[in-house]
N, C-alpha and C. Protein backbone atom coordinates (compact mmCIF):
# COMPACT_ATOMS: atom_id res chain seq x y z
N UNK A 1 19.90 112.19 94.22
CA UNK A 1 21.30 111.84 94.22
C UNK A 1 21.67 111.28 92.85
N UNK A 2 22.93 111.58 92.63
CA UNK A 2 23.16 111.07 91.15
C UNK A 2 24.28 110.00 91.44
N UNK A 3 24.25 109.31 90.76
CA UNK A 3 24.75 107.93 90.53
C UNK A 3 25.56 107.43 89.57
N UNK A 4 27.17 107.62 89.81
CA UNK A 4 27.68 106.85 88.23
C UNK A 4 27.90 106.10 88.13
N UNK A 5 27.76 105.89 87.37
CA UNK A 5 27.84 104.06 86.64
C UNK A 5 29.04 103.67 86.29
N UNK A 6 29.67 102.45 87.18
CA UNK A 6 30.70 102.08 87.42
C UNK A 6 31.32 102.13 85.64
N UNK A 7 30.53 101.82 84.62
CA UNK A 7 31.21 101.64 83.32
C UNK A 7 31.33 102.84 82.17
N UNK A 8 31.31 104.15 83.08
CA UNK A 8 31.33 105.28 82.57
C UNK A 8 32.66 105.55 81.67
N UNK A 9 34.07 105.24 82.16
CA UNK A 9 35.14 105.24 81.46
C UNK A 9 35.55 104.58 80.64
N UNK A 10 34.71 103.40 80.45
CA UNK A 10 34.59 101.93 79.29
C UNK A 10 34.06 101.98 78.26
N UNK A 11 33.34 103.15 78.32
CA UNK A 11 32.11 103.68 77.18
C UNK A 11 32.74 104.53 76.05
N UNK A 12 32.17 103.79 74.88
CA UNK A 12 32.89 104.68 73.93
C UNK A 12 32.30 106.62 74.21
N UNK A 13 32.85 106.94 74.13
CA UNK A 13 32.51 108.49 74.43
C UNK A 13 30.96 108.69 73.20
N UNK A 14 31.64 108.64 71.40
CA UNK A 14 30.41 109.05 70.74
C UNK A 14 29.32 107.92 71.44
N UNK A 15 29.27 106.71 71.62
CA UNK A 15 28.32 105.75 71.82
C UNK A 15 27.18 106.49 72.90
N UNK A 16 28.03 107.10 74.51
CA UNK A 16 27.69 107.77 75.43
C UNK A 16 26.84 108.99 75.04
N UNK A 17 27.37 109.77 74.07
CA UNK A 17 26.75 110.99 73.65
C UNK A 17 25.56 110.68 72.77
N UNK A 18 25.66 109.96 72.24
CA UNK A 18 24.47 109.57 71.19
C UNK A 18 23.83 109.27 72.86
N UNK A 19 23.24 108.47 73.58
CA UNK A 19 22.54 107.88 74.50
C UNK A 19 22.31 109.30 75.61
N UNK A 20 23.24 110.06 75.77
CA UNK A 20 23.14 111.03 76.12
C UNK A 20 22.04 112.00 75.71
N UNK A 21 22.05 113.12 74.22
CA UNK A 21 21.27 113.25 73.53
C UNK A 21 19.84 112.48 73.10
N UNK A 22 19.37 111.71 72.89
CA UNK A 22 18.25 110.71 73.08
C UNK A 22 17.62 110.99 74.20
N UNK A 23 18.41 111.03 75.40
CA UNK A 23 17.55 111.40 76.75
C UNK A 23 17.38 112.99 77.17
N UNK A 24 18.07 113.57 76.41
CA UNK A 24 17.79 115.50 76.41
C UNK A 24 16.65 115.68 75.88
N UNK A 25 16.52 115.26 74.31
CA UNK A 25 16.03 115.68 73.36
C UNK A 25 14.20 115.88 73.76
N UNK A 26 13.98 114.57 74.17
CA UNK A 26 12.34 114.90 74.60
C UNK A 26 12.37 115.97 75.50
N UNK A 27 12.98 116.47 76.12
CA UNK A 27 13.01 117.76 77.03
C UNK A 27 13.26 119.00 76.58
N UNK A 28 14.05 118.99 75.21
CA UNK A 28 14.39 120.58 74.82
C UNK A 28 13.46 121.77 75.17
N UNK A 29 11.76 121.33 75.12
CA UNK A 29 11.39 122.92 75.25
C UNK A 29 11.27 123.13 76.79
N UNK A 30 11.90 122.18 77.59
CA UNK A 30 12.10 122.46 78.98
C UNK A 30 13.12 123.42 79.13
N UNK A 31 14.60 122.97 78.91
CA UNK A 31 15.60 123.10 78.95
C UNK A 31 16.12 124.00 77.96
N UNK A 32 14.57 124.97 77.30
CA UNK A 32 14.92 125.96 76.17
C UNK A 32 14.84 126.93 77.36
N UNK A 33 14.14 126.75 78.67
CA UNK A 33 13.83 127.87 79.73
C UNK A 33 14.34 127.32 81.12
N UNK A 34 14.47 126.08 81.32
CA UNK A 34 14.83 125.58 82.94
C UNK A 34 15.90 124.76 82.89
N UNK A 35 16.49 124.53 83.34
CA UNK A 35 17.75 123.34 83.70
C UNK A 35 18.94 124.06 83.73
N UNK A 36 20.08 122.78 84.17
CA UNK A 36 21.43 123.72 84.36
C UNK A 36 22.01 122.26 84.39
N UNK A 37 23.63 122.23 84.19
CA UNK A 37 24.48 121.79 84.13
C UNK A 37 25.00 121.44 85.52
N UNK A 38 24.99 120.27 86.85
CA UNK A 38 25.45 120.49 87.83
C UNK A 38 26.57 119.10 88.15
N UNK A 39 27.44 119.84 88.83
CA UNK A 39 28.42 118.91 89.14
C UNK A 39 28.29 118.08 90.52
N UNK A 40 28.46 116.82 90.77
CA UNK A 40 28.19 116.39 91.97
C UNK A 40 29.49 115.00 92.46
N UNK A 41 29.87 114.88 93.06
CA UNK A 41 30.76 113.99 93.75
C UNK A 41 30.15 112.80 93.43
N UNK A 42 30.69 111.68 93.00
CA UNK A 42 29.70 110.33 93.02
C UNK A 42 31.10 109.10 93.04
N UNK A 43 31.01 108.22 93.96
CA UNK A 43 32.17 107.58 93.36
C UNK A 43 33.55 107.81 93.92
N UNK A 44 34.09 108.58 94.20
CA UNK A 44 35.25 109.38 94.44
C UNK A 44 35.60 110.03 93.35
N UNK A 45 34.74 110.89 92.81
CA UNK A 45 35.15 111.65 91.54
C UNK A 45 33.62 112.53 91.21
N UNK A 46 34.49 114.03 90.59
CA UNK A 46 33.28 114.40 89.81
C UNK A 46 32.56 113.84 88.80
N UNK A 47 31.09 113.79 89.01
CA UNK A 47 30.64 113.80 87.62
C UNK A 47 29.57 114.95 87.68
N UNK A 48 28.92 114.98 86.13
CA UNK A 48 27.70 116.14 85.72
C UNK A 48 26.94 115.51 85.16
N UNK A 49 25.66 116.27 85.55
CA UNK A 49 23.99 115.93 85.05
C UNK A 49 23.82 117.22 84.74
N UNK A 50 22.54 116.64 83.80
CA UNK A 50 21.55 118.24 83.51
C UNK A 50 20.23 117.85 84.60
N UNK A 51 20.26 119.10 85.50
CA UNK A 51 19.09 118.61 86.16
C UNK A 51 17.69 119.89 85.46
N UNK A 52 16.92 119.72 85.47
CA UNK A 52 15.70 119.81 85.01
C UNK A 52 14.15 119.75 85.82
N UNK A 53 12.97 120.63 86.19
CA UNK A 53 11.79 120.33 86.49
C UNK A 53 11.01 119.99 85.37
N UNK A 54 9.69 119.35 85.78
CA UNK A 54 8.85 118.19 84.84
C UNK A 54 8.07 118.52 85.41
N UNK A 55 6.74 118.95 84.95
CA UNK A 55 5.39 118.19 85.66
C UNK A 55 4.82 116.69 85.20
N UNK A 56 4.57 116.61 86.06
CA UNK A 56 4.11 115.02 85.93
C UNK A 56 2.81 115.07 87.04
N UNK A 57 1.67 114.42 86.44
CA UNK A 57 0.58 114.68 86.80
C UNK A 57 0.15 115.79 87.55
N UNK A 58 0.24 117.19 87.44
CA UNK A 58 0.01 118.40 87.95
C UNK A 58 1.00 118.79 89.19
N UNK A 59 1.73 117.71 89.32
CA UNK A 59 2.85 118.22 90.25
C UNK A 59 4.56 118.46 89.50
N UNK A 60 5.18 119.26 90.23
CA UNK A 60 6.70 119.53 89.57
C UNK A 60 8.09 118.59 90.26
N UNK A 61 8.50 118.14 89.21
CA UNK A 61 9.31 116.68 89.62
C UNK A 61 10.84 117.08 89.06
N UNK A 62 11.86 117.13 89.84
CA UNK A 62 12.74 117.18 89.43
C UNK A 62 13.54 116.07 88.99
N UNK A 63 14.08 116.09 87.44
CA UNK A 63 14.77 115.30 86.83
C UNK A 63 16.51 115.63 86.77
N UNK A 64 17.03 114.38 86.22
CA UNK A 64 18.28 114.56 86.10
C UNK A 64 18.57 113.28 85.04
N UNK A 65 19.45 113.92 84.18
CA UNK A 65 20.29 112.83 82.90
C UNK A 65 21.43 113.24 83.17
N UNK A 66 22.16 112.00 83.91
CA UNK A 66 23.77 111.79 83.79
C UNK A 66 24.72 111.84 82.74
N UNK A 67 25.50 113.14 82.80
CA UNK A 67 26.34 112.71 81.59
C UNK A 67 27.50 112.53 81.56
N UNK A 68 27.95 112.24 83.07
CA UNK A 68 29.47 111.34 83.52
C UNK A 68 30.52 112.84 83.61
N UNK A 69 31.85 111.91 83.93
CA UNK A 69 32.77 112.98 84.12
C UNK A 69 34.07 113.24 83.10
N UNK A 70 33.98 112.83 81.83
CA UNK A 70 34.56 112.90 80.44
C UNK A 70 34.03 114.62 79.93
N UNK A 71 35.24 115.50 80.09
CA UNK A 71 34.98 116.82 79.78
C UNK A 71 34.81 116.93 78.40
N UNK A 72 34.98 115.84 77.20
CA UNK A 72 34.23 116.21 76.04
C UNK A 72 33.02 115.85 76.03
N UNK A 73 32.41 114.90 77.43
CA UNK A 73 30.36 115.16 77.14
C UNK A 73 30.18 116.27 77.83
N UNK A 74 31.06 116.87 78.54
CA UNK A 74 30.48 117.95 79.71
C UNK A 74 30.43 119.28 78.73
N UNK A 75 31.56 119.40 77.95
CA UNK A 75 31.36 120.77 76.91
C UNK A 75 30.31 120.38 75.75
N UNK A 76 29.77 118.95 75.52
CA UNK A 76 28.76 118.99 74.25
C UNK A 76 28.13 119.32 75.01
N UNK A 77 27.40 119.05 76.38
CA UNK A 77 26.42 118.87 76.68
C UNK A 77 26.03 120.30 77.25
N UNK A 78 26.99 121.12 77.67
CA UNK A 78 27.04 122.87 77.47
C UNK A 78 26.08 123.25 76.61
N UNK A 79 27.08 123.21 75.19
CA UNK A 79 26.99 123.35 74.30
C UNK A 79 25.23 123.36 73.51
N UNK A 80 25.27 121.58 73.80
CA UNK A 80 23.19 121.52 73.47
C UNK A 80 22.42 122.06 74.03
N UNK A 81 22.87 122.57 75.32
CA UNK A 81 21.80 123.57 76.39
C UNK A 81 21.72 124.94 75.54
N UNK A 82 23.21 125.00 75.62
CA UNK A 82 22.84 126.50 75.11
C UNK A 82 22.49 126.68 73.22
N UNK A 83 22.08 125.32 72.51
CA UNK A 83 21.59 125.72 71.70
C UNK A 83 19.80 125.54 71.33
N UNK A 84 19.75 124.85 72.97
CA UNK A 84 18.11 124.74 73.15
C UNK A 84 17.68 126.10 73.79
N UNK A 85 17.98 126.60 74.38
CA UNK A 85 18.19 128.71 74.48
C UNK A 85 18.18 129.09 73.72
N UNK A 86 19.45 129.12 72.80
CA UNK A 86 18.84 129.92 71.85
C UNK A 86 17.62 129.61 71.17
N UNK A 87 17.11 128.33 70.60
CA UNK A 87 15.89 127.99 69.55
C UNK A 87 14.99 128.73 70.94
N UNK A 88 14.76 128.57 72.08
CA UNK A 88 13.84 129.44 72.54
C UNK A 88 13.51 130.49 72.55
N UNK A 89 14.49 131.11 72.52
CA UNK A 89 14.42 132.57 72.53
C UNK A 89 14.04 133.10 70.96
N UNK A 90 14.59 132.37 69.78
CA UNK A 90 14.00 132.49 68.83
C UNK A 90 12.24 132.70 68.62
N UNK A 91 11.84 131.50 69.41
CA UNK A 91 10.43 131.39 69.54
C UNK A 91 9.98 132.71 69.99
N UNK A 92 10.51 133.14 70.94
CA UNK A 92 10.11 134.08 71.81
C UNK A 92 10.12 135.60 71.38
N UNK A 93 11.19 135.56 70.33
CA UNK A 93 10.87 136.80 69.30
C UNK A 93 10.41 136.42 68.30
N UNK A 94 10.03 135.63 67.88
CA UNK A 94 8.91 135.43 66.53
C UNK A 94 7.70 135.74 67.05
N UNK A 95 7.29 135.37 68.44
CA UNK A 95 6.21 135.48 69.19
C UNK A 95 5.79 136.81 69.41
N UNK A 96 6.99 137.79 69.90
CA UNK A 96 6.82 138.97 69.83
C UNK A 96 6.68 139.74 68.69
N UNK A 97 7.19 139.31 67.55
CA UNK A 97 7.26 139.93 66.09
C UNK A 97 5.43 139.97 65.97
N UNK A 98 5.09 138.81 65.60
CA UNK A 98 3.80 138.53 65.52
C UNK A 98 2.75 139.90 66.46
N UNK A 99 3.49 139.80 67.76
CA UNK A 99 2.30 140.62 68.38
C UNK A 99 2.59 141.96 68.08
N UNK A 100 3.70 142.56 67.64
CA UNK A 100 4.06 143.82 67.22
C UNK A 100 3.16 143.93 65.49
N UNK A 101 3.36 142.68 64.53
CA UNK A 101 2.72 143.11 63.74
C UNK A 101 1.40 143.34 63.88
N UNK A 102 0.61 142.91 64.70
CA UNK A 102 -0.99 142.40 64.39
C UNK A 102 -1.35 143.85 65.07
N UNK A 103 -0.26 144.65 66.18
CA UNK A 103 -0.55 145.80 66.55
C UNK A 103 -0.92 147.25 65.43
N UNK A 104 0.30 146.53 64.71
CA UNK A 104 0.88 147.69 63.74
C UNK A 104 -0.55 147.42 62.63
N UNK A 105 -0.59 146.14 62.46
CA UNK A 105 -2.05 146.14 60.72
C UNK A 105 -3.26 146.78 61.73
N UNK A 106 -3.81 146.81 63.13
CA UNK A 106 -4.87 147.41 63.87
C UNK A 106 -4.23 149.28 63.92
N UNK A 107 -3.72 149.56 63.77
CA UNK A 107 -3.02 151.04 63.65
C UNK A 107 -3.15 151.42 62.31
N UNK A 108 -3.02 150.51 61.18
CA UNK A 108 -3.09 150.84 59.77
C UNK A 108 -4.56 150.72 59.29
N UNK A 109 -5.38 149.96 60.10
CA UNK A 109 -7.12 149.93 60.07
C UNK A 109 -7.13 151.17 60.28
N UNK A 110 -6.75 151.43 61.70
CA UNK A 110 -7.66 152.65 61.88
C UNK A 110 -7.24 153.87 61.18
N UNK A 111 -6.07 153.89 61.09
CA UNK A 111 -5.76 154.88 60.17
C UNK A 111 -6.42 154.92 58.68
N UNK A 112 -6.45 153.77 58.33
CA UNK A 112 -7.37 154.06 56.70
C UNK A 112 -8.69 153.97 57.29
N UNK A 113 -9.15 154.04 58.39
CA UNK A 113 -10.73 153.91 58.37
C UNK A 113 -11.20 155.71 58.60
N UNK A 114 -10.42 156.37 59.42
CA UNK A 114 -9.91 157.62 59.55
C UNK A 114 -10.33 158.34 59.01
N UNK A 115 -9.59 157.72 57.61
CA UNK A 115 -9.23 158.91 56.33
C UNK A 115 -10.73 158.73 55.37
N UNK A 116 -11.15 157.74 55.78
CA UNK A 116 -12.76 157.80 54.66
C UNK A 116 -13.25 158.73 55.24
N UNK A 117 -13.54 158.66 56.30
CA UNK A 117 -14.94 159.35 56.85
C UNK A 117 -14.68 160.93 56.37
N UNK A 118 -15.66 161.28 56.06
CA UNK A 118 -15.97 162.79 55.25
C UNK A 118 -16.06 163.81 56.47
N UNK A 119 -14.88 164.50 56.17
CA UNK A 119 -15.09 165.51 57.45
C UNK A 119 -14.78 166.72 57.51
């Protein structure tokens, strides 16, 4: 259950986002592949979390960081998801680049090993 904090509208917004961010950040290469943005009733009002799985000691724990119901943390906080996606997916074709090259220099072995042999 998520929980807002009665002093959510008292909060300077950047102050919130900075404190916000701080609690994403150790998670990015989670949230480069798992989490989502969810809205939940708390209070008599919407607010949004990023909820998130964790393992924690070999079991999977679901997390959540509140980021209230002020639609300029709700679009940053879009926003940082989807730029922890993209840096993943980056990874994920560098990863593939790599295995395409190391294919391609084992294709260029054998091809110059090929061409020695006297035939």
């Amino acid at each position: 259950m998520i929980e807002a904090p009665a002093e959510d509208h008292d909060e300077d917004p950047e102050a919130r986002w900075d404190a916000i961010q701080r609690k994403l950040e150790p998670h990015a290469d989670v949230l480069a592949r798992q989490g989502t943005l969810v809205a939940k009733d708390a209070r008599g009002r919407r607010v949004w979390a990023v909820r998130f799985p964790e393992m924690v000691a070999g079991r999977r724990v679901q997390r959540s960081i509140y980021i209230g119901d002020r639609d300029e943390l709700v679009e940053r906080a879009k926003g940082l998801l989807e730029q922890y996606r993209l840096q993943g997916s980056w990874a994920d074709e560098v990863e593939g680049y790599a295995r395409l090259a190391a294919r391609a220099g084992g294709v260029a072995r054998l091809l110059a090993s090929s061409r020695r042999r006297p035939g």
